[in-house]
PDB file of N, CA and C in Angstrom:
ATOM      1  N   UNK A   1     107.790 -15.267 131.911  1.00  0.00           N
ATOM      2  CA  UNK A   1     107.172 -14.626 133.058  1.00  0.00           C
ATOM      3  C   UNK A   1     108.186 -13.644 133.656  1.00  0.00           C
ATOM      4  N   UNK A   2     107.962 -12.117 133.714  1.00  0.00           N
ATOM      5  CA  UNK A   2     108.600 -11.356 134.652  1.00  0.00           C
ATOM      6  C   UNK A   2     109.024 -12.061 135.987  1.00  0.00           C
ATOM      7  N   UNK A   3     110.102 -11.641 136.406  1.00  0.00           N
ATOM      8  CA  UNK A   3     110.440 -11.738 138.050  1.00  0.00           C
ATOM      9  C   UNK A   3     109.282 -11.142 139.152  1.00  0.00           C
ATOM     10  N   UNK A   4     109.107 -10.039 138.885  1.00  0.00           N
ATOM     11  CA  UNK A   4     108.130  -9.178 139.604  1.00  0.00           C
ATOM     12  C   UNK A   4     106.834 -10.303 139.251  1.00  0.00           C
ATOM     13  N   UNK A   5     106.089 -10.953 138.778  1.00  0.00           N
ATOM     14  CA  UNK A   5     104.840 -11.469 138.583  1.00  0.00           C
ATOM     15  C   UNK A   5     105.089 -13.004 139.307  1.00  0.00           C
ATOM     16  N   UNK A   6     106.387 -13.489 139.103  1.00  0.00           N
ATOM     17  CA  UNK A   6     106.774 -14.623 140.023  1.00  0.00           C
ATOM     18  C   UNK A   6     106.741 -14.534 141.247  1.00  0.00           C
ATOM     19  N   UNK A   7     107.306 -13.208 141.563  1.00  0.00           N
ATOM     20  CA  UNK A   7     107.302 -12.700 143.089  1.00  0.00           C
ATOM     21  C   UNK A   7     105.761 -12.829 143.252  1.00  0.00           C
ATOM     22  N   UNK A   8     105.147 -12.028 143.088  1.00  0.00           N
ATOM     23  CA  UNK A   8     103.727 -11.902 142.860  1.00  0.00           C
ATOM     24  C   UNK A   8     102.394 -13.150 142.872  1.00  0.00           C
ATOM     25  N   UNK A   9     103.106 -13.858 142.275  1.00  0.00           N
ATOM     26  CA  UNK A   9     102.208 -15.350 142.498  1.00  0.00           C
ATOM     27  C   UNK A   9     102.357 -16.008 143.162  1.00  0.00           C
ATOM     28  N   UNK A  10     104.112 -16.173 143.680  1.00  0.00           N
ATOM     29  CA  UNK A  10     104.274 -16.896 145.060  1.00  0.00           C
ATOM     30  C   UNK A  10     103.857 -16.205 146.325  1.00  0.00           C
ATOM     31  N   UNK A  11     103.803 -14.810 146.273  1.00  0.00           N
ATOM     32  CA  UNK A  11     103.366 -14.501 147.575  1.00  0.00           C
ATOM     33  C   UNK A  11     104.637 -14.073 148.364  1.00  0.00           C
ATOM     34  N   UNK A  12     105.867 -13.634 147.633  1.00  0.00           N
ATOM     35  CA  UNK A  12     106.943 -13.967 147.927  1.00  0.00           C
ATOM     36  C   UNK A  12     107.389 -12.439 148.342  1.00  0.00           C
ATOM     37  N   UNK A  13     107.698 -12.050 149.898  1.00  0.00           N
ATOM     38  CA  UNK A  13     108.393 -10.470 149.655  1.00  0.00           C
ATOM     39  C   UNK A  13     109.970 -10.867 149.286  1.00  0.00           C
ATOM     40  N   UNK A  14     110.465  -8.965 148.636  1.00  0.00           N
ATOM     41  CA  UNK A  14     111.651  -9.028 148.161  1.00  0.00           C
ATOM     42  C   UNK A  14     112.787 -10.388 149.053  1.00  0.00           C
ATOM     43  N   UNK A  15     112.456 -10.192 150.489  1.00  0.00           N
ATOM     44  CA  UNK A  15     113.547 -10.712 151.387  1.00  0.00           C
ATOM     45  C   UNK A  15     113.381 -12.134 150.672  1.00  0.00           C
ATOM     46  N   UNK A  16     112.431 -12.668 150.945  1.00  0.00           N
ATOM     47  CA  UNK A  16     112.063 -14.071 150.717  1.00  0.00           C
ATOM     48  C   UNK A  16     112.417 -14.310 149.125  1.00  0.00           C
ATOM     49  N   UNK A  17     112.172 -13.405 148.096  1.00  0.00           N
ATOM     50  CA  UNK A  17     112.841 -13.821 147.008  1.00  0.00           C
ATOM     51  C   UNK A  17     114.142 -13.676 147.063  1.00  0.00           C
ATOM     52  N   UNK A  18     115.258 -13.006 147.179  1.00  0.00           N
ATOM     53  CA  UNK A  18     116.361 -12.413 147.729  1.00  0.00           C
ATOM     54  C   UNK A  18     116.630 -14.054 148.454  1.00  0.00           C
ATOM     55  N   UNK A  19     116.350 -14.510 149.448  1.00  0.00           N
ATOM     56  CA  UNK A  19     116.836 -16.184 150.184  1.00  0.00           C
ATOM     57  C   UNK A  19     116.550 -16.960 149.302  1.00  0.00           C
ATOM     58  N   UNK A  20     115.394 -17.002 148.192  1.00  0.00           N
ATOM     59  CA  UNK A  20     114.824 -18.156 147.549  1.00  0.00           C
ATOM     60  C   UNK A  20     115.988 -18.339 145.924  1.00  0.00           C
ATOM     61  N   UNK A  21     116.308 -17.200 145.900  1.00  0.00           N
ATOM     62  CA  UNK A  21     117.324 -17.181 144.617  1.00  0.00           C
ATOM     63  C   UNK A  21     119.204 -17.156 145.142  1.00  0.00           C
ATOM     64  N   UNK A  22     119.341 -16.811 146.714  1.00  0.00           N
ATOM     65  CA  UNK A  22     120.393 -17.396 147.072  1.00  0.00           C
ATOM     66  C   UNK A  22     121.391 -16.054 147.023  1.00  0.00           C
ATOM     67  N   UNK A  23     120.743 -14.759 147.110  1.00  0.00           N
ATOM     68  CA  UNK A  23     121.473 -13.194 146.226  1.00  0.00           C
ATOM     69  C   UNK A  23     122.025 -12.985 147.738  1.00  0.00           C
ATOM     70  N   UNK A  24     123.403 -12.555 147.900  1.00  0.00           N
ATOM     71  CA  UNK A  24     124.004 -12.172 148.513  1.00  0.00           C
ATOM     72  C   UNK A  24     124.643 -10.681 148.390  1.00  0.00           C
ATOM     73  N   UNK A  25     124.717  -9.727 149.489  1.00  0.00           N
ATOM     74  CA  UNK A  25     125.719  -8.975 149.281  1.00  0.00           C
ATOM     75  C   UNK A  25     124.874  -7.859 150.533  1.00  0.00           C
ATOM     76  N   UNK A  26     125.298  -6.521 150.730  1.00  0.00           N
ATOM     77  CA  UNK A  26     124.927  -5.463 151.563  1.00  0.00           C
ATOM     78  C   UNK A  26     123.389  -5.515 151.599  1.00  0.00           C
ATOM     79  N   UNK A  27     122.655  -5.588 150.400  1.00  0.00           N
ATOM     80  CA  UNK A  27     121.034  -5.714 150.501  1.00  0.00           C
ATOM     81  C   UNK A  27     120.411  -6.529 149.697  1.00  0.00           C
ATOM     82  N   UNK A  28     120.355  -7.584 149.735  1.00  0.00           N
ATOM     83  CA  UNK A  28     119.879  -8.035 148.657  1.00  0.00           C
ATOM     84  C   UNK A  28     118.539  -8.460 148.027  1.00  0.00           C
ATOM     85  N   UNK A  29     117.592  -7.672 149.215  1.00  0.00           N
ATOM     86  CA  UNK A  29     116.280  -6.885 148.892  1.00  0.00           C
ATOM     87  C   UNK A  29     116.184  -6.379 148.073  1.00  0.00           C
ATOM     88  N   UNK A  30     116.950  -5.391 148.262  1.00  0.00           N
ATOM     89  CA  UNK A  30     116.613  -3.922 147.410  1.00  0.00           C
ATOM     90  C   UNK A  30     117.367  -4.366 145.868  1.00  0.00           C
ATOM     91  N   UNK A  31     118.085  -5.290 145.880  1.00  0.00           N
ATOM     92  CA  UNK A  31     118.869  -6.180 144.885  1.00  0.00           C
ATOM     93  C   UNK A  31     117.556  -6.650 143.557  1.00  0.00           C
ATOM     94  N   UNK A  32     117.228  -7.287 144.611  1.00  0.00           N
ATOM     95  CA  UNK A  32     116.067  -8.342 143.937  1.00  0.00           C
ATOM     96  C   UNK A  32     115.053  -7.241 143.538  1.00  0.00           C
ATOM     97  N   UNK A  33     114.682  -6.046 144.173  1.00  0.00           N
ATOM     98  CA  UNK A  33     113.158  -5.270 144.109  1.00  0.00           C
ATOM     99  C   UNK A  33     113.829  -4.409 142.702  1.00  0.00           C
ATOM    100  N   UNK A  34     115.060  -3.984 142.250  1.00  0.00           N
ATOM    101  CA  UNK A  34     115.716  -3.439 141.294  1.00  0.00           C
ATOM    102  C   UNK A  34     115.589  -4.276 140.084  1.00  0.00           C
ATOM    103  N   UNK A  35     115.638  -5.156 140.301  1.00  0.00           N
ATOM    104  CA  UNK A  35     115.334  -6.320 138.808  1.00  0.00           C
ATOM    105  C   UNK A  35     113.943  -6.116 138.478  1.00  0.00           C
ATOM    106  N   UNK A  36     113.277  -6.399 139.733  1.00  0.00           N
ATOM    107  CA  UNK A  36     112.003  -6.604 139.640  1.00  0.00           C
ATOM    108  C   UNK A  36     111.310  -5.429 139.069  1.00  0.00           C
ATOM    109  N   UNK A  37     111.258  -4.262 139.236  1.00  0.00           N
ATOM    110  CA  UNK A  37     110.591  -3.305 138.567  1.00  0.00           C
ATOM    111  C   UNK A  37     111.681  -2.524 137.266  1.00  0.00           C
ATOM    112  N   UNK A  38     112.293  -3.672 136.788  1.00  0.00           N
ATOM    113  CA  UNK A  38     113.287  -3.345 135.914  1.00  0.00           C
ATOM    114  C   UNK A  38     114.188  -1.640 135.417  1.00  0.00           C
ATOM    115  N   UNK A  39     114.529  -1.542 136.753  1.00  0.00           N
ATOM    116  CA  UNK A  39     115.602  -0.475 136.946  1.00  0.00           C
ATOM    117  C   UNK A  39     117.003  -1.176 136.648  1.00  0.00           C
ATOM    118  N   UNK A  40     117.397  -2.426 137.396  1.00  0.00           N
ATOM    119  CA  UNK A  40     118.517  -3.251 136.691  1.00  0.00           C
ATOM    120  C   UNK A  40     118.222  -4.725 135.497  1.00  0.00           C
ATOM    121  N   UNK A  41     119.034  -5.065 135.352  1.00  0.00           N
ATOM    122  CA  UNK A  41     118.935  -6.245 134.606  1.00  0.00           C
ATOM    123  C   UNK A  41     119.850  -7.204 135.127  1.00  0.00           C
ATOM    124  N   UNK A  42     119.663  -8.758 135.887  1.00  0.00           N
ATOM    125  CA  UNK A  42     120.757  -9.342 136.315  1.00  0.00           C
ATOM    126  C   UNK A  42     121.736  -9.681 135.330  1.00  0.00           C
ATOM    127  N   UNK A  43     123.013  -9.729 136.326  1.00  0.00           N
ATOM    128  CA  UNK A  43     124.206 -10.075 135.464  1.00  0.00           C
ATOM    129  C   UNK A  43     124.370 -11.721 134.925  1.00  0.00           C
ATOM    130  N   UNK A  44     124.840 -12.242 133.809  1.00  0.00           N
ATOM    131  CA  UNK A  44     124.288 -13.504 133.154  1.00  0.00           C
ATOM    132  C   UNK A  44     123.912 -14.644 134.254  1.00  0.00           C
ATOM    133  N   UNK A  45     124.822 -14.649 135.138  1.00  0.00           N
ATOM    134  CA  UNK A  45     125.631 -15.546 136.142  1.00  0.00           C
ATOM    135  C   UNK A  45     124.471 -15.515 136.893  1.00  0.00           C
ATOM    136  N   UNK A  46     123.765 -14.636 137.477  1.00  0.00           N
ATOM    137  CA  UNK A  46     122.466 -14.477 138.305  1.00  0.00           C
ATOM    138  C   UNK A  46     120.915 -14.646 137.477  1.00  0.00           C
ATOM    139  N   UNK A  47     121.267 -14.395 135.905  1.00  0.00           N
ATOM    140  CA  UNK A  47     119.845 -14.730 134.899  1.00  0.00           C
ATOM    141  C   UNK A  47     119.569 -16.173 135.289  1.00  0.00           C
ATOM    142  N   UNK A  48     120.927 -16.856 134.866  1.00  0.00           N
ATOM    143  CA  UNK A  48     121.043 -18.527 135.368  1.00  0.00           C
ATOM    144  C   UNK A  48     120.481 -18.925 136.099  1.00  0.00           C
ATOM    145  N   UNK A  49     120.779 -18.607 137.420  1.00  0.00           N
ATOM    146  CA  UNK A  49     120.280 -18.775 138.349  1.00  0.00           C
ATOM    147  C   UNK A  49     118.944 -18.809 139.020  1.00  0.00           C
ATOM    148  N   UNK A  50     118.946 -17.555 138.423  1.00  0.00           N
ATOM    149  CA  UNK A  50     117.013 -17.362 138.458  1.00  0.00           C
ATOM    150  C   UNK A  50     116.112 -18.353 137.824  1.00  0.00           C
ATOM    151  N   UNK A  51     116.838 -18.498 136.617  1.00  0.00           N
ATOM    152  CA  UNK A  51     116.333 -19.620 135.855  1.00  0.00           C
ATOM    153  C   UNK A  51     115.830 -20.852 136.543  1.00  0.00           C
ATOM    154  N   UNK A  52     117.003 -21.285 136.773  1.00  0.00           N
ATOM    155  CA  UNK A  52     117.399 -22.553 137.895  1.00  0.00           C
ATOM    156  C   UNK A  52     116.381 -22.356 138.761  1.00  0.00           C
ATOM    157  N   UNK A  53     116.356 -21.531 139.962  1.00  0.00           N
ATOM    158  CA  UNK A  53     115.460 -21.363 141.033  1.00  0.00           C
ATOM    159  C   UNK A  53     113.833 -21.356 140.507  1.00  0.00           C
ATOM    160  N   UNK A  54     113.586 -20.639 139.508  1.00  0.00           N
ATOM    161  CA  UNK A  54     112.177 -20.848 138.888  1.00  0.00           C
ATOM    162  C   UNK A  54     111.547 -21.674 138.017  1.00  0.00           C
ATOM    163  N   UNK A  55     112.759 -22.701 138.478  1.00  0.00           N
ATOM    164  CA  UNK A  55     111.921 -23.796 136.880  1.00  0.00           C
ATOM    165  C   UNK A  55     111.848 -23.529 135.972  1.00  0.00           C
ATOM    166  N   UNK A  56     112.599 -22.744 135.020  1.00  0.00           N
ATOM    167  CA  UNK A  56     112.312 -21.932 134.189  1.00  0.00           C
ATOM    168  C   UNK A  56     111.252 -21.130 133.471  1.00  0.00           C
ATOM    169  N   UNK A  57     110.727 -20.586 134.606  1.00  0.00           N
ATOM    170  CA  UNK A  57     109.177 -20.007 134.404  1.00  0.00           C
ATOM    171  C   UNK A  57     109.945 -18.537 134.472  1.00  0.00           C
ATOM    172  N   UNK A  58     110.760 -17.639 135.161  1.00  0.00           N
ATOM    173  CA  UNK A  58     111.812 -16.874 134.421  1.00  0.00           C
ATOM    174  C   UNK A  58     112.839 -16.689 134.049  1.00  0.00           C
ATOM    175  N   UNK A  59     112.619 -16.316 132.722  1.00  0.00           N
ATOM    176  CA  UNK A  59     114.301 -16.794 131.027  1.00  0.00           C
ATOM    177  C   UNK A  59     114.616 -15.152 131.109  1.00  0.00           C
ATOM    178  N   UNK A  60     115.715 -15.532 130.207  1.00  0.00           N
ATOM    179  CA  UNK A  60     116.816 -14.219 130.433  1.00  0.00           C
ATOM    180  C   UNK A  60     115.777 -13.330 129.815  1.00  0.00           C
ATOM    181  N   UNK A  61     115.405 -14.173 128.475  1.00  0.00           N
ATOM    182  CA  UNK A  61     114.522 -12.837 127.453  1.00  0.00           C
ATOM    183  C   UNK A  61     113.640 -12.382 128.476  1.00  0.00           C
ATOM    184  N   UNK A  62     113.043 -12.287 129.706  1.00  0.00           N
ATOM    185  CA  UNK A  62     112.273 -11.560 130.424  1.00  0.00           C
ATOM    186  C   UNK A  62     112.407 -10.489 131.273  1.00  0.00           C
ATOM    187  N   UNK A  63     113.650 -10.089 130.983  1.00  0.00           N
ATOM    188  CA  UNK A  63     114.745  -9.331 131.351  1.00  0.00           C
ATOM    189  C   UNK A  63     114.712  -7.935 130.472  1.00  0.00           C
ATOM    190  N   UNK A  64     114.281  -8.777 128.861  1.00  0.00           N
ATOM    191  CA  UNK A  64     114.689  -7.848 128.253  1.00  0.00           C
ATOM    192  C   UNK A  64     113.395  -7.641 127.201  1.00  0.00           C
ATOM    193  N   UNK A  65     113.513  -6.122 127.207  1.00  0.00           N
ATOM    194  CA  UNK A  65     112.395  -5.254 125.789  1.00  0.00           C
ATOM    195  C   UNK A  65     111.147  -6.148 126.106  1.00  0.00           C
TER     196      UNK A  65
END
């Protein structure tokens, strides 16, 4: 499952995903909304994580191609 479609089913805005995955730093909105419409790709350490936070309903391969 994409990030963006997780967001999406929970009902979840960026902020609230951004607290729910624990992303820190200057914005970590605009952090989370960059993955999400895949302009970035998280760094391994944060794929993990996501993982973790979603039950693994999103895996790294969803990240990628």
């Amino acid at each position: 499952m994409k990030l963006i479609d997780f967001k999406n089913e929970n009902k979840l805005g960026y902020n609230e995903l951004a607290k729910m995955l624990g992303i820190k730093g200057a914005n970590p909105a605009a952090t989370v909304r960059k993955w999400c419409i895949g302009e970035r790709i998280p760094r391994s350490n944060n794929i993990k994580n996501i993982q973790n936070k979603t039950k693994n309903k999103v895996k790294a391969q969803d990240f990628y191609g």
